[in-house]
Protein backbone atom coordinates (compact mmCIF):
# COMPACT_ATOMS: atom_id res chain seq x y z
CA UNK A 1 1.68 -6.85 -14.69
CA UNK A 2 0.64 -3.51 -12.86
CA UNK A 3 0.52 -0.02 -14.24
CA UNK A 4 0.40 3.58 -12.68
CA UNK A 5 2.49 5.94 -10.75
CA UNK A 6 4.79 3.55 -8.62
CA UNK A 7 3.85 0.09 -10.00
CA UNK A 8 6.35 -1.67 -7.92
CA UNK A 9 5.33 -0.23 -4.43
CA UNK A 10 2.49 -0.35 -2.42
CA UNK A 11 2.87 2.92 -1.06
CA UNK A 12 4.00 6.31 -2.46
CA UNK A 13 7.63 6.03 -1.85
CA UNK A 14 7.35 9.99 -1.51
CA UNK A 15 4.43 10.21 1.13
CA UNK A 16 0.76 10.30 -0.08
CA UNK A 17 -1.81 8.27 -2.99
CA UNK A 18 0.00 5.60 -5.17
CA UNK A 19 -2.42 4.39 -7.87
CA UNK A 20 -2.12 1.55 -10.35
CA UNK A 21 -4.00 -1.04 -12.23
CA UNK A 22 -3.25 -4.94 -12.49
CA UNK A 23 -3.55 -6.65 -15.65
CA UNK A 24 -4.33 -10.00 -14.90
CA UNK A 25 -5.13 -12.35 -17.35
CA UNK A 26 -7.87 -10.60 -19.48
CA UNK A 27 -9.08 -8.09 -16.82
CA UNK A 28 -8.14 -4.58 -15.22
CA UNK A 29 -8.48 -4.86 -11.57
CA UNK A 30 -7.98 -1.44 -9.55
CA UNK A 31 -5.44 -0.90 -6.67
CA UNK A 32 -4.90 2.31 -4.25
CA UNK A 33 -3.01 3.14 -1.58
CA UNK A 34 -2.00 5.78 0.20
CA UNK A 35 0.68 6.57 3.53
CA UNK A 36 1.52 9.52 5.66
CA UNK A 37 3.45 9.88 8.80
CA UNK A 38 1.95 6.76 10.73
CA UNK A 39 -1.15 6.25 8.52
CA UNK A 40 -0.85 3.41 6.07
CA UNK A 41 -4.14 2.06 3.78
CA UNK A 42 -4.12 0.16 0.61
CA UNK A 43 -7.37 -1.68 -1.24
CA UNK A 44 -7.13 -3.24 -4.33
CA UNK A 45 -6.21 -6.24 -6.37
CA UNK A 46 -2.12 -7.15 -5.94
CA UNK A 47 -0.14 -8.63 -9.41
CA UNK A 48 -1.02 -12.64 -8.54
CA UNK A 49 -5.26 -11.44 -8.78
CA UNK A 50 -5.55 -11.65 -5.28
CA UNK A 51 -7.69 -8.98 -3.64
CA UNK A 52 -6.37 -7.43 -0.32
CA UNK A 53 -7.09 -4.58 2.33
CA UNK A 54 -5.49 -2.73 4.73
CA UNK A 55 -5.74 0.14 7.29
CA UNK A 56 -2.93 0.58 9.49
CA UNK A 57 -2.43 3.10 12.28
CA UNK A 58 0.97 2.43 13.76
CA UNK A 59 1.86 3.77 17.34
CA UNK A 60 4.79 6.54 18.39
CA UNK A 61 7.93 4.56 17.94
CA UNK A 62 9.79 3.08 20.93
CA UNK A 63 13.00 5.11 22.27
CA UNK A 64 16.25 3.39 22.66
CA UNK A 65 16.23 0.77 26.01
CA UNK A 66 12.34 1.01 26.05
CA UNK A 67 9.94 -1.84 25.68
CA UNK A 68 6.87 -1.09 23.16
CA UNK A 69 3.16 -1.64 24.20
């Protein structure tokens, strides 16, 4: 079970930090994350206990008919 601002997401649906904590078994285990425009990051411990990280700087976004690099 996870607990905080959008417990179900990720990322901040809105733009910005999402925060929450897992409860797994007996322990609270941390998880952050945060997105704007094409910056995406997240760090923490997901619902199953499993720790995960992330930084992800995505590219401009192809325009119709053009192939991306």
């Amino acid at each position: 079970m996870r607990v905080g601002r959008f417990p179900g997401e990720v990322d901040n649906p809105n733009g910005g930090w999402n925060w929450a904590v897992c409860r797994y078994k007996c322990r609270r285990l941390p998880f952050i994350g945060y997105n704007r425009g094409r910056f995406k990051f997240y760090c923490g411990w997901h619902d199953s206990g499993n720790f995960g990280m992330k930084f992800n700087f995505s590219g401009k976004p192809a325009k119709a008919g053009e192939r991306s690099r």
